[in-house]
PDB file of N, CA and C in Angstrom:
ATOM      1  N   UNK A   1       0.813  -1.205   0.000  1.00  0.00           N
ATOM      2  CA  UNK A   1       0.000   0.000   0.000  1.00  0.00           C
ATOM      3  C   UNK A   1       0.851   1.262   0.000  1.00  0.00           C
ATOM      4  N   UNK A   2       2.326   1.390   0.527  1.00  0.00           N
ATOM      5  CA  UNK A   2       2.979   2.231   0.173  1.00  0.00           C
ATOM      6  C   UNK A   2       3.733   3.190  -0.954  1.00  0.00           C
ATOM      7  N   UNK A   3       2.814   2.283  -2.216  1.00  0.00           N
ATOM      8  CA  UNK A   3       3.711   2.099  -3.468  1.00  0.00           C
ATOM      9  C   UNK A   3       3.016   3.568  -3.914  1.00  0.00           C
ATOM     10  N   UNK A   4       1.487   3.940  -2.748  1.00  0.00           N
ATOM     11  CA  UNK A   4       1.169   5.314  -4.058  1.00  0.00           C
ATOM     12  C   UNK A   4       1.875   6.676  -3.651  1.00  0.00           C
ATOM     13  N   UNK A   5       3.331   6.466  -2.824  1.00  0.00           N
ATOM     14  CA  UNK A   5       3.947   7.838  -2.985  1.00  0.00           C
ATOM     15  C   UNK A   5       5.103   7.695  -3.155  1.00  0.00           C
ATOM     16  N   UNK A   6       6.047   8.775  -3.392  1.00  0.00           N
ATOM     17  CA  UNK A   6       7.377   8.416  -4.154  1.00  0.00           C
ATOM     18  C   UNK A   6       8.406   7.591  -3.318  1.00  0.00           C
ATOM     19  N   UNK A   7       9.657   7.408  -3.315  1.00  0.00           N
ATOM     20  CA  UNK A   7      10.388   7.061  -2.002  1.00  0.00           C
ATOM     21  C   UNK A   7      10.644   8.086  -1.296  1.00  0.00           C
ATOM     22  N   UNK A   8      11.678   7.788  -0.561  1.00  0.00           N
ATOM     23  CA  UNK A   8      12.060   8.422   0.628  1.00  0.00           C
ATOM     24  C   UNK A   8      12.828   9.087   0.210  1.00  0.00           C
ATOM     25  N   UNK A   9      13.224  10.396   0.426  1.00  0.00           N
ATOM     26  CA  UNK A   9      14.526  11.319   0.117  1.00  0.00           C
ATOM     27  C   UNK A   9      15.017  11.182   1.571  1.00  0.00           C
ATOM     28  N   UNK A  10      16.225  10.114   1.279  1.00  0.00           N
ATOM     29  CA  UNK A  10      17.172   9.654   2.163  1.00  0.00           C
ATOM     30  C   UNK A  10      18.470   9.761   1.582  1.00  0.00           C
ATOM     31  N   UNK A  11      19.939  10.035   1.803  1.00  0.00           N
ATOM     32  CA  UNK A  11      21.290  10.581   1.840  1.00  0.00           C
ATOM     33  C   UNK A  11      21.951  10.784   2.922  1.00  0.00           C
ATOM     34  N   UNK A  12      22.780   9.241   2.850  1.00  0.00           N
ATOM     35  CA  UNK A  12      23.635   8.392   4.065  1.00  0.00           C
ATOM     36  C   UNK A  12      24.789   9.310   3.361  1.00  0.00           C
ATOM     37  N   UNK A  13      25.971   9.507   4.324  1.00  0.00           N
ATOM     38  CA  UNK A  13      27.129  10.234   4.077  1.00  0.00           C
ATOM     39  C   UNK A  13      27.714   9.669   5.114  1.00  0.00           C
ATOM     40  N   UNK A  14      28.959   9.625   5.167  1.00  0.00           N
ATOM     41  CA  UNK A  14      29.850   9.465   6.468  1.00  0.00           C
ATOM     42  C   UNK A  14      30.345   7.479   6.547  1.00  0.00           C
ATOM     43  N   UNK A  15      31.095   7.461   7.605  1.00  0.00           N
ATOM     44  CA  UNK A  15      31.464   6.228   7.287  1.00  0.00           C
ATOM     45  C   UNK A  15      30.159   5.227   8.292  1.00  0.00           C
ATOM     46  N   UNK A  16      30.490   3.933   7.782  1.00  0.00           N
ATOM     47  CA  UNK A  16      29.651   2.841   8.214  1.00  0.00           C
ATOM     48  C   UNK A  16      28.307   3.052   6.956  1.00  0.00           C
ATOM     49  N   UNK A  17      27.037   1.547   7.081  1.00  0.00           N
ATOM     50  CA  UNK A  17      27.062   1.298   6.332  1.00  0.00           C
ATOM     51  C   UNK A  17      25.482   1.643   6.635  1.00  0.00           C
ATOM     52  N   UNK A  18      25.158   1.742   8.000  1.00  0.00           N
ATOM     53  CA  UNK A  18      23.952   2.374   8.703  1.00  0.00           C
ATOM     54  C   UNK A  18      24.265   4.151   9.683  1.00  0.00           C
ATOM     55  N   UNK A  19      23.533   4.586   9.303  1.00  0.00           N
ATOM     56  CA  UNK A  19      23.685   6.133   9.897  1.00  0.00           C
ATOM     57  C   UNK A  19      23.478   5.931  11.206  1.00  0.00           C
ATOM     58  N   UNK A  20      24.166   6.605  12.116  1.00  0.00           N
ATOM     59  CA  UNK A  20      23.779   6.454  13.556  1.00  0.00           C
ATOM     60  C   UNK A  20      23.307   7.878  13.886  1.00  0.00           C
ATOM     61  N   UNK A  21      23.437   8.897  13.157  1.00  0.00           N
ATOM     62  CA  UNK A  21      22.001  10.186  13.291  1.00  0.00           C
ATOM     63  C   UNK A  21      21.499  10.253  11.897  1.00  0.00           C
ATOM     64  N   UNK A  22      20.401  10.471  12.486  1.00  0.00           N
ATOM     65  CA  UNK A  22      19.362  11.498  11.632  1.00  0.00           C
ATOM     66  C   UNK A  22      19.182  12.698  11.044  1.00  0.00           C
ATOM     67  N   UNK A  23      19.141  13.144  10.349  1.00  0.00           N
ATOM     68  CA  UNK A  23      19.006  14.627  10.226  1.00  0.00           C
ATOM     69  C   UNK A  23      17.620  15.304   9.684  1.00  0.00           C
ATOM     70  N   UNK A  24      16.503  15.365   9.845  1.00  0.00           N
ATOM     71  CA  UNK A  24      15.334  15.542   8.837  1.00  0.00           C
ATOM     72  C   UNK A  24      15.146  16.914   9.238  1.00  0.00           C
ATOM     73  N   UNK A  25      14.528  17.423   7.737  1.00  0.00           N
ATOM     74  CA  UNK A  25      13.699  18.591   7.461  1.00  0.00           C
ATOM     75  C   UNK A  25      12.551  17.826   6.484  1.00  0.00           C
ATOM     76  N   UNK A  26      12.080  18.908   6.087  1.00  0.00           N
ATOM     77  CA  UNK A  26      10.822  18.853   5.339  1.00  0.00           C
ATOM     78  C   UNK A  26       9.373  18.014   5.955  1.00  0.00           C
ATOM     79  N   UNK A  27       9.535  18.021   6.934  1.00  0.00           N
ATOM     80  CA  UNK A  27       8.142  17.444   7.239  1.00  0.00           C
ATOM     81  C   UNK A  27       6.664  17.681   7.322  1.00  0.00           C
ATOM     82  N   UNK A  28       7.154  19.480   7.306  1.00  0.00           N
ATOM     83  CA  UNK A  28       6.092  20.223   6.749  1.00  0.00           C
ATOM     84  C   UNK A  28       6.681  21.011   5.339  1.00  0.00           C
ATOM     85  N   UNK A  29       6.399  20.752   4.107  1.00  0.00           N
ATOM     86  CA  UNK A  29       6.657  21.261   2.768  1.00  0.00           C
ATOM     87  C   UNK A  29       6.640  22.790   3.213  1.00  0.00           C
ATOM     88  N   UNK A  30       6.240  23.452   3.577  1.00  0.00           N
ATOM     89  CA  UNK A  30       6.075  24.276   3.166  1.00  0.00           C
ATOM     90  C   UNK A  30       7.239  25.387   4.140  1.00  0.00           C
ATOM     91  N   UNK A  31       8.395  24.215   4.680  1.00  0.00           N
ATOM     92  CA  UNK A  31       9.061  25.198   5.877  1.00  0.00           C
ATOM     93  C   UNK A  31      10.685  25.050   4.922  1.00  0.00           C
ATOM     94  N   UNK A  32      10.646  25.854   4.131  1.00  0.00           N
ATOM     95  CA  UNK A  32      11.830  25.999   3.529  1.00  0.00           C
ATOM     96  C   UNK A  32      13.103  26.340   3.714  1.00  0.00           C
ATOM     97  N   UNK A  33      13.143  27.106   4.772  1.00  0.00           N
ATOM     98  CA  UNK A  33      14.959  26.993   5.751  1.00  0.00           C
ATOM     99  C   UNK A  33      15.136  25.686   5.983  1.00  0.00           C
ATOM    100  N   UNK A  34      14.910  24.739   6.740  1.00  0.00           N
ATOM    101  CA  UNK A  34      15.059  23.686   7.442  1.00  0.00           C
ATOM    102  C   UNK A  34      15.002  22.602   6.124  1.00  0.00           C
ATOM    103  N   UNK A  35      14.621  22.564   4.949  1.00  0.00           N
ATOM    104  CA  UNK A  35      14.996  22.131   3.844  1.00  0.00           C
ATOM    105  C   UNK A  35      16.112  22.387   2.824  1.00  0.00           C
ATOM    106  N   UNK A  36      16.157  24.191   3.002  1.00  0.00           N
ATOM    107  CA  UNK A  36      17.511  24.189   2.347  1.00  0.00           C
ATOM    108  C   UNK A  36      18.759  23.957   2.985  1.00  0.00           C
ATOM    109  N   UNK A  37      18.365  24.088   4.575  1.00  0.00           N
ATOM    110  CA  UNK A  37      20.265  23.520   5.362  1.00  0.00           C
ATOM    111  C   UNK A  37      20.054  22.296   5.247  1.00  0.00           C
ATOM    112  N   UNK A  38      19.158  21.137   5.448  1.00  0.00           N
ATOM    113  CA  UNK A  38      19.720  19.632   4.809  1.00  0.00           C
ATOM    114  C   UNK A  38      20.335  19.559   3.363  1.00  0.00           C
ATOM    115  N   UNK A  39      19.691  20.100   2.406  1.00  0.00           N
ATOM    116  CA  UNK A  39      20.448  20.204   1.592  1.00  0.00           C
ATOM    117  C   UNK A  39      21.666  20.893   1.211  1.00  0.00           C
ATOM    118  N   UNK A  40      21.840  22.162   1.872  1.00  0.00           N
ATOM    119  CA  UNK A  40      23.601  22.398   1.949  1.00  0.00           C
ATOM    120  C   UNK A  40      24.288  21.462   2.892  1.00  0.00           C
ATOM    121  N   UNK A  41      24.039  20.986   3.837  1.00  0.00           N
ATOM    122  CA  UNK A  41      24.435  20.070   4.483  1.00  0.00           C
ATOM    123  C   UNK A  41      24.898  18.368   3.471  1.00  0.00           C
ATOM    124  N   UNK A  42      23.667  17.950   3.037  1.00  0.00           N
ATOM    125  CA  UNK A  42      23.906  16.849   1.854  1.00  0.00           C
ATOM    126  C   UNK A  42      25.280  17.813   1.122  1.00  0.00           C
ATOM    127  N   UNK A  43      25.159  18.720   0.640  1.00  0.00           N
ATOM    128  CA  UNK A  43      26.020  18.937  -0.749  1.00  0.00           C
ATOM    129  C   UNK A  43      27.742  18.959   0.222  1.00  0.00           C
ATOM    130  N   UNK A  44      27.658  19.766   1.322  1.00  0.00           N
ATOM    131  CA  UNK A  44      28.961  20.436   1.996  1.00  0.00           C
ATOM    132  C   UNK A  44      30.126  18.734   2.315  1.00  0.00           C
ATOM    133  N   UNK A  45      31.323  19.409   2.425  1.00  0.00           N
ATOM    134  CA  UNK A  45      32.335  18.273   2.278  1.00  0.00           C
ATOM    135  C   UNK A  45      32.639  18.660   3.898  1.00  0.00           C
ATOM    136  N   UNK A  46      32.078  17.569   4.366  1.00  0.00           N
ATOM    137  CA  UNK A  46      31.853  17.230   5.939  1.00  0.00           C
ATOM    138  C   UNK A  46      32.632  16.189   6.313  1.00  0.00           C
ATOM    139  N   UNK A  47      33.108  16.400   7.252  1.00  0.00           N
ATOM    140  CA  UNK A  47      34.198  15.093   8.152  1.00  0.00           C
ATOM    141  C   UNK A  47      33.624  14.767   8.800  1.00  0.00           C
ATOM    142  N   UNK A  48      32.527  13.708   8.889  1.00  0.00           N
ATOM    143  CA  UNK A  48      31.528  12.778   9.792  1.00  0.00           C
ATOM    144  C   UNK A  48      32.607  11.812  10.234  1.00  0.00           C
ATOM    145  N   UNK A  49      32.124  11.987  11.277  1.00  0.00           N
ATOM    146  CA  UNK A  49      33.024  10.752  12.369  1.00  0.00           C
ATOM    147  C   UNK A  49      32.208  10.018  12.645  1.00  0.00           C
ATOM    148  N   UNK A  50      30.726   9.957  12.131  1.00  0.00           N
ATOM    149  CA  UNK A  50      29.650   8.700  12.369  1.00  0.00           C
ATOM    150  C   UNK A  50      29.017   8.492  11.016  1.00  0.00           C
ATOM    151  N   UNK A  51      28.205   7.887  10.769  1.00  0.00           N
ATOM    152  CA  UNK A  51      26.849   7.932   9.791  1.00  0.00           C
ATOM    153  C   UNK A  51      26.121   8.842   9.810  1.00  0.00           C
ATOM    154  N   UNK A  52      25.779   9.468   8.548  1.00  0.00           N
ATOM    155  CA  UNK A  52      24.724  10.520   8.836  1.00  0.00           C
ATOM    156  C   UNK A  52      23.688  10.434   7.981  1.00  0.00           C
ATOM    157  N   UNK A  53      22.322  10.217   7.964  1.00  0.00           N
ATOM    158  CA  UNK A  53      21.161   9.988   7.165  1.00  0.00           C
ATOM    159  C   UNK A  53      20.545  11.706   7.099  1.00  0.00           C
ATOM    160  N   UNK A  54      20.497  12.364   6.005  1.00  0.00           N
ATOM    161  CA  UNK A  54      20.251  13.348   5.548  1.00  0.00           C
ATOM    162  C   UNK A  54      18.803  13.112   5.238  1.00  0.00           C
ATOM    163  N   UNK A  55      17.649  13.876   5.552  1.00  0.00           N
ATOM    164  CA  UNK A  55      16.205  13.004   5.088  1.00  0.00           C
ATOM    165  C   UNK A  55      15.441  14.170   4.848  1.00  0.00           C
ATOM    166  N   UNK A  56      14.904  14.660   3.533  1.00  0.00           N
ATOM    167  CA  UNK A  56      13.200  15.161   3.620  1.00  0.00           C
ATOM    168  C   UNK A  56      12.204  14.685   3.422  1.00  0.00           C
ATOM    169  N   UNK A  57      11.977  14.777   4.932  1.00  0.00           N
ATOM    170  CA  UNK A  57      10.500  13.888   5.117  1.00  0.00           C
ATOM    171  C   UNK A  57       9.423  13.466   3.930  1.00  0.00           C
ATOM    172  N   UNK A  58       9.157  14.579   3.534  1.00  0.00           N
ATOM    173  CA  UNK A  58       7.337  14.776   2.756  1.00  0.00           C
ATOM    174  C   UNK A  58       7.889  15.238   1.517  1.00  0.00           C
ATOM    175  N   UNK A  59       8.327  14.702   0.695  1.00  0.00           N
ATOM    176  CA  UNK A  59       8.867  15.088  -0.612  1.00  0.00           C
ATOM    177  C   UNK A  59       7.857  15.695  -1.636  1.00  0.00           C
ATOM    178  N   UNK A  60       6.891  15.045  -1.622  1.00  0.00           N
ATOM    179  CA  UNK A  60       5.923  15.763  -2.203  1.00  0.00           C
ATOM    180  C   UNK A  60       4.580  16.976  -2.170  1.00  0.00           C
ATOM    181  N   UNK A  61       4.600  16.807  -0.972  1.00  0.00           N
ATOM    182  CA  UNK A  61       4.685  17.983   0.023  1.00  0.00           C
ATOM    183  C   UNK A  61       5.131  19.252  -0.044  1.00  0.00           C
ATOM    184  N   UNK A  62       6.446  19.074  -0.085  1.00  0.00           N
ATOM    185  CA  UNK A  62       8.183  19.777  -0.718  1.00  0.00           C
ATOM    186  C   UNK A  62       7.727  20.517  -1.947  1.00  0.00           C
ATOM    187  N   UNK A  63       7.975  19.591  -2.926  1.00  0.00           N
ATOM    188  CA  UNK A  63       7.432  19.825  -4.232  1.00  0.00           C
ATOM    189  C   UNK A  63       6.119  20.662  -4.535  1.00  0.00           C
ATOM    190  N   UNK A  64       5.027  20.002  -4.007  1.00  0.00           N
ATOM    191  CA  UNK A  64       3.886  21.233  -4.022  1.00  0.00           C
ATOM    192  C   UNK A  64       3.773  22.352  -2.974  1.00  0.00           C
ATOM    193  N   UNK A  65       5.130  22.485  -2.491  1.00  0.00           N
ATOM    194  CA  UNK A  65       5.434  23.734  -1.386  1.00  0.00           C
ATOM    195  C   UNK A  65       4.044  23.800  -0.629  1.00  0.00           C
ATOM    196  N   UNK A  66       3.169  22.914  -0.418  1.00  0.00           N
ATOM    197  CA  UNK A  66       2.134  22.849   1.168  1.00  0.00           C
ATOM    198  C   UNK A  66       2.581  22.203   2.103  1.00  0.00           C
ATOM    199  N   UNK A  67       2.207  22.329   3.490  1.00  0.00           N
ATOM    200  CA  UNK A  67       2.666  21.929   4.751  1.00  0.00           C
ATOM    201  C   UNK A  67       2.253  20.720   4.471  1.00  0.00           C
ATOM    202  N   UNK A  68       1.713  20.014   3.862  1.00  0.00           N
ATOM    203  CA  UNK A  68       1.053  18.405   3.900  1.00  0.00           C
ATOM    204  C   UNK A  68      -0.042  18.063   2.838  1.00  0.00           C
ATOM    205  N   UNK A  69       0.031  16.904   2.619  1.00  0.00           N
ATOM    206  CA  UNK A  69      -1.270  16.686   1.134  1.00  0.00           C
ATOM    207  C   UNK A  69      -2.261  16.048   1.842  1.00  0.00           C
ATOM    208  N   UNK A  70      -2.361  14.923   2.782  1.00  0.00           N
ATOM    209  CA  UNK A  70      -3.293  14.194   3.292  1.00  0.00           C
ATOM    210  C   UNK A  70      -3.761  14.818   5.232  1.00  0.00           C
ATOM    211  N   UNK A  71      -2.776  14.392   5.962  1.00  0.00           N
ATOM    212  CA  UNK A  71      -2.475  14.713   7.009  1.00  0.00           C
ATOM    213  C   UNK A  71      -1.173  15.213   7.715  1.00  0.00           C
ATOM    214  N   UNK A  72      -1.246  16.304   8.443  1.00  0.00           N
ATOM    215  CA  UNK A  72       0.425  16.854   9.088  1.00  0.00           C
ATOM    216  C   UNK A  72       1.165  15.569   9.531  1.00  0.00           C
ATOM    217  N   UNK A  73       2.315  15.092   8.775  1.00  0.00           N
ATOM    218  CA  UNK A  73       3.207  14.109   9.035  1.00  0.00           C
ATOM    219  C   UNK A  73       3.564  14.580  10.727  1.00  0.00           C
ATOM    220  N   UNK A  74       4.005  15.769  10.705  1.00  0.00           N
ATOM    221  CA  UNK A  74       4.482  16.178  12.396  1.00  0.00           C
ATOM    222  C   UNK A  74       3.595  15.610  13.439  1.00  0.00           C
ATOM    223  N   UNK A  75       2.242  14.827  13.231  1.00  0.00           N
ATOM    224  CA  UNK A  75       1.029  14.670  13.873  1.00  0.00           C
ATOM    225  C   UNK A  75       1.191  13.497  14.133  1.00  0.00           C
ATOM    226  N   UNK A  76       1.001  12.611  13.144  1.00  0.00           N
ATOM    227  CA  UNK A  76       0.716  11.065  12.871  1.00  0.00           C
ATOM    228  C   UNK A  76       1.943  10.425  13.548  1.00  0.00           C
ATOM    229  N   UNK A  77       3.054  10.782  14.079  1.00  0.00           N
ATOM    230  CA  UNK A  77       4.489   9.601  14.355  1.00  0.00           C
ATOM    231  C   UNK A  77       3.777   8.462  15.085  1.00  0.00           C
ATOM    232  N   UNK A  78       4.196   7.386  15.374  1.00  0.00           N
ATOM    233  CA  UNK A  78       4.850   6.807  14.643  1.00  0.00           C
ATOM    234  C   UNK A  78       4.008   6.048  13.352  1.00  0.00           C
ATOM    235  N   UNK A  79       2.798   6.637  12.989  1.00  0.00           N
ATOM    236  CA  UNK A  79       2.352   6.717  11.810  1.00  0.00           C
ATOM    237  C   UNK A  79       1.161   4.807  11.484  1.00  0.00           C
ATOM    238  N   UNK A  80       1.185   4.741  10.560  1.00  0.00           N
ATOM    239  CA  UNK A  80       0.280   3.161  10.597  1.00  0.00           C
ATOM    240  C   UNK A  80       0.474   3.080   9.199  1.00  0.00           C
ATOM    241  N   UNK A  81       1.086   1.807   8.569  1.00  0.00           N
ATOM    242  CA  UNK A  81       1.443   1.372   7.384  1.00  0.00           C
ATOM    243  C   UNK A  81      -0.230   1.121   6.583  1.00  0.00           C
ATOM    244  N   UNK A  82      -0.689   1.287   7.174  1.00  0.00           N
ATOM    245  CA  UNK A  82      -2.310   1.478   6.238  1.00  0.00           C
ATOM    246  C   UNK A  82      -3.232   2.047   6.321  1.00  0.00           C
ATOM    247  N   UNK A  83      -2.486   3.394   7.041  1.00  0.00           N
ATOM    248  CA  UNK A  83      -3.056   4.772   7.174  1.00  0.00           C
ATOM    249  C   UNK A  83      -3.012   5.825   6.113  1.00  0.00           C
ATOM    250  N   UNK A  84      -3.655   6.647   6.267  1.00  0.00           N
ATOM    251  CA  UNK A  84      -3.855   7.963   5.205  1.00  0.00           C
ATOM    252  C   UNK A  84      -2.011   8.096   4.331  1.00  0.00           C
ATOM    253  N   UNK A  85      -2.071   9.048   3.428  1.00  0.00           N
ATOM    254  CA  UNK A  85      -0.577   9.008   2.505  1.00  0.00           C
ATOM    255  C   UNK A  85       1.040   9.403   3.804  1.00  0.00           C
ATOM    256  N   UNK A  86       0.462  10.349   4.416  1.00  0.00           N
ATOM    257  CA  UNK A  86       1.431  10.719   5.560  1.00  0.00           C
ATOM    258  C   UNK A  86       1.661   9.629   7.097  1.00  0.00           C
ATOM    259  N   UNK A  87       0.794   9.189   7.378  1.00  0.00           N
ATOM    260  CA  UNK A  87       0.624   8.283   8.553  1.00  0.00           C
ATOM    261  C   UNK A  87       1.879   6.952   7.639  1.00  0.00           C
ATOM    262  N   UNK A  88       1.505   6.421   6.454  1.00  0.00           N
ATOM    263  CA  UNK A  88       2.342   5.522   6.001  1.00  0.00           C
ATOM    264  C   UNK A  88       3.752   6.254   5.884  1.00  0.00           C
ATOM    265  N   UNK A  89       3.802   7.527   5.322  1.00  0.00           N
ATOM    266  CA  UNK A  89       5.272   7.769   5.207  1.00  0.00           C
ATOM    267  C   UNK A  89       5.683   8.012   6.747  1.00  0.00           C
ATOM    268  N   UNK A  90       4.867   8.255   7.730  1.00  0.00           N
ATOM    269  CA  UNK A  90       5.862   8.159   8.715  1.00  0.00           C
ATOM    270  C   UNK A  90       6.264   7.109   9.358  1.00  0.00           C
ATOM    271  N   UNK A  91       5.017   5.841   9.287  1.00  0.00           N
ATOM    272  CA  UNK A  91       5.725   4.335   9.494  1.00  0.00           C
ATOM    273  C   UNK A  91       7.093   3.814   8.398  1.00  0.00           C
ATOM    274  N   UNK A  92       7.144   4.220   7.565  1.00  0.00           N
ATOM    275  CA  UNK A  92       8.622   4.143   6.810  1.00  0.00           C
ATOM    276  C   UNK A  92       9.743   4.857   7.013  1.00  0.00           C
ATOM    277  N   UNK A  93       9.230   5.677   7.555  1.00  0.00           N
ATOM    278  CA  UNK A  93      10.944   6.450   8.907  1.00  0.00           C
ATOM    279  C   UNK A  93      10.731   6.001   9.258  1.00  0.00           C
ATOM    280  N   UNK A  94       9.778   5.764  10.248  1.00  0.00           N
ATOM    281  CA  UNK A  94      10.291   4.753  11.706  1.00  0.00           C
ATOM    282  C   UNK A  94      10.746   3.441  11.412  1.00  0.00           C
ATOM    283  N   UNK A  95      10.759   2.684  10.625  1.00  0.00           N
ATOM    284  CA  UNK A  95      11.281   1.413  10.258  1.00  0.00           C
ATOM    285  C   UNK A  95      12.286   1.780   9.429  1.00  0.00           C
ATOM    286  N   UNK A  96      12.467   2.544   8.656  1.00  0.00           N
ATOM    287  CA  UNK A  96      14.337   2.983   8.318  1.00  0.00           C
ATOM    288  C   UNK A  96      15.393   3.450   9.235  1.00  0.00           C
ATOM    289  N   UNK A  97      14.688   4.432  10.485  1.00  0.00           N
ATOM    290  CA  UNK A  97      15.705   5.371  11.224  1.00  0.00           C
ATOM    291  C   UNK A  97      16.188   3.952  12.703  1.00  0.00           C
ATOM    292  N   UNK A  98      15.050   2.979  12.634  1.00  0.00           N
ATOM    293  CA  UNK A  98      15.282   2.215  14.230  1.00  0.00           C
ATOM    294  C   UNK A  98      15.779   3.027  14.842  1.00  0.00           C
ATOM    295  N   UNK A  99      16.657   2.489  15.850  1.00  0.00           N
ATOM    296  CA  UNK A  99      17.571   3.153  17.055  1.00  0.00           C
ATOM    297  C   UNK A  99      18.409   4.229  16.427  1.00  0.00           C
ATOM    298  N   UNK A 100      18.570   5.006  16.379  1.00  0.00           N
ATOM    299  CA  UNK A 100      19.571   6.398  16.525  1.00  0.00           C
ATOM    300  C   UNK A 100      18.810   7.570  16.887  1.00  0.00           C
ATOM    301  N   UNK A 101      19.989   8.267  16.950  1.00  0.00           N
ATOM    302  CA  UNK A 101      19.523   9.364  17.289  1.00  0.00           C
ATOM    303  C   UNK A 101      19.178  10.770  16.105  1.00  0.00           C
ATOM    304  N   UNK A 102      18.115  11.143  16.649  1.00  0.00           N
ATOM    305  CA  UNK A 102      17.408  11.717  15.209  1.00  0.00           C
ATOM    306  C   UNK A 102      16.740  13.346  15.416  1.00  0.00           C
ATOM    307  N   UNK A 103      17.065  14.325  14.990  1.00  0.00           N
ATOM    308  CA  UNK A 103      17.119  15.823  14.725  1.00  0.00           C
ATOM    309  C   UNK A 103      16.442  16.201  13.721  1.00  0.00           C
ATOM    310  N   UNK A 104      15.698  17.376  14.039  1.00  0.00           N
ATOM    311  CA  UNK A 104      15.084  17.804  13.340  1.00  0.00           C
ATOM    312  C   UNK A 104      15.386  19.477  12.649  1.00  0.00           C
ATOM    313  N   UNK A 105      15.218  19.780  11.274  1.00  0.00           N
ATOM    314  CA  UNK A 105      15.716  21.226  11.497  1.00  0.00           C
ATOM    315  C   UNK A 105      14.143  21.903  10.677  1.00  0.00           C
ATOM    316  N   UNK A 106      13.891  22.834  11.649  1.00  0.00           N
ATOM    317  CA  UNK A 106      12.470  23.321  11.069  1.00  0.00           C
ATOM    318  C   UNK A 106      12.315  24.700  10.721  1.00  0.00           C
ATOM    319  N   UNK A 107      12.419  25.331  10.997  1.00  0.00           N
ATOM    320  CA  UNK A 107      12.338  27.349  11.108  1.00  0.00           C
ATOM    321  C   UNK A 107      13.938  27.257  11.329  1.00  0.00           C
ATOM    322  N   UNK A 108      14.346  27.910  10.705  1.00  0.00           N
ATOM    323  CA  UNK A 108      15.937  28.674  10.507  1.00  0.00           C
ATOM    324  C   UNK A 108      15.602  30.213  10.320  1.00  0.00           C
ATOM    325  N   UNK A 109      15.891  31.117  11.649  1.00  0.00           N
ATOM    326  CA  UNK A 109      16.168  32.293  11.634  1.00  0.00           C
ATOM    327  C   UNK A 109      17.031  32.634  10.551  1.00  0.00           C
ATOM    328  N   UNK A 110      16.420  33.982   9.804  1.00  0.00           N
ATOM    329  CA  UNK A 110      17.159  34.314   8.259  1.00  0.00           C
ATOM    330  C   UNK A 110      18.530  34.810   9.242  1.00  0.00           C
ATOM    331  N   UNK A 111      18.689  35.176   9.996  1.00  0.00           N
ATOM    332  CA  UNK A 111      20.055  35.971  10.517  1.00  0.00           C
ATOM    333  C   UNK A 111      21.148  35.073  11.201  1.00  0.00           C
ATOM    334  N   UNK A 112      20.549  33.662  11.673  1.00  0.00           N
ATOM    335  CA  UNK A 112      21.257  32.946  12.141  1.00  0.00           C
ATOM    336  C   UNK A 112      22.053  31.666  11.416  1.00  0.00           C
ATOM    337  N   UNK A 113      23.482  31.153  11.325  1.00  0.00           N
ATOM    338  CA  UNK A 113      23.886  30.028  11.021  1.00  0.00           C
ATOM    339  C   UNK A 113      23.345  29.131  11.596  1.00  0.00           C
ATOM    340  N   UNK A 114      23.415  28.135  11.719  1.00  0.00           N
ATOM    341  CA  UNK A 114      22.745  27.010  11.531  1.00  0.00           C
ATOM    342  C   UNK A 114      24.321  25.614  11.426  1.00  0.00           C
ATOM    343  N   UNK A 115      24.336  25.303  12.767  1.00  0.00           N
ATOM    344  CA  UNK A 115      25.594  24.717  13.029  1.00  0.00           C
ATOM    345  C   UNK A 115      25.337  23.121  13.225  1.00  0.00           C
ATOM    346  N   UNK A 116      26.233  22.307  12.826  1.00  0.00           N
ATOM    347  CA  UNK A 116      25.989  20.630  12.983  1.00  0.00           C
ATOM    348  C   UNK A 116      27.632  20.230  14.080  1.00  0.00           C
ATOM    349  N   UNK A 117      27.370  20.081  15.415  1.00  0.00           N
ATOM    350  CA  UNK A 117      28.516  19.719  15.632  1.00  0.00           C
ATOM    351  C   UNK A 117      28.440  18.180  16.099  1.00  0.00           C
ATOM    352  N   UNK A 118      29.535  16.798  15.780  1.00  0.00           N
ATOM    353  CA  UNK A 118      29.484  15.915  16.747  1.00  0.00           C
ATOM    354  C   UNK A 118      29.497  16.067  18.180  1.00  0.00           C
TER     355      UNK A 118
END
C-alpha cells in the first residue's frame, strides 16, 4: 500500500554502512529553511566521524510547497502502514531510522547560522 507515494529522500554520508544520526527537514513542505540547510548540508564536504542519514521527510509535500497533502506528518508519528498518505510515510521512517539518534531542522532564523557539531 505504500507504493502510491514516491520514495524516501534519504542521503547516508559518512562512514559505516547504517547512519547512527538522523538529520530531517521537510516534514512540513512548506518550511523551507530547514529544507535548504539539509540540503547544503547533503552537498557540503563534511568530516563525519559517524553515519549521517540526511532526510526530507514529505517530498511531495516539498514539491507542491504545502505543509502536507493528506495529514500533518508532524502529527501522525509513529504513523500506521495502512493509514492515510502521511501516517504511512511516517511508518517508513520509523522502520528505516530504528535506534539512533534523530534531529530535526524546522524554522531557521534568516540571521542565524545554523551549526551541525558531533
Amino acid at each position: 500500500m505504500d507504493g502510491d507515494f514516491g520514495p524516501l529522500d534519504v542521503t547516508v554520508r559518512g562512514p559505516g554502512a547504517e547512519p547512527e544520526v538522523v538529520v530531517v527537514a521537510g516534514v512540513h513542505g512548506d518550511e523551507r529553511s530547514g529544507i535548504r540547510a539539509v540540503n547544503r548540508l547533503r552537498e557540503a564536504d563534511l568530516d563525519l566521524q559517524r553515519g549521517v542519514a540526511f532526510v526530507l521527510a514529505n517530498p511531495e509535500a516539498i514539491e507542491a510547497g504545502e505543509r502536507y497533502l493528506d495529514s500533518d506528518l508532524n502529527r501522525v508519528f509513529p504513523g500506521d502502514p495502512d493509514g492515510d498518505r502521511e501516517e504511512r510515510i511516517a511508518a517508513r521512517h520509523c522502520v528505516r531510522s530504528g535506534a539512533c539518534i534523530a534531529t530535526s531542522v524546522t524554522r531557521v532564523h534568516p540571521n542565524r547560522r545554523v551549526a551541525v557539531a558531533p
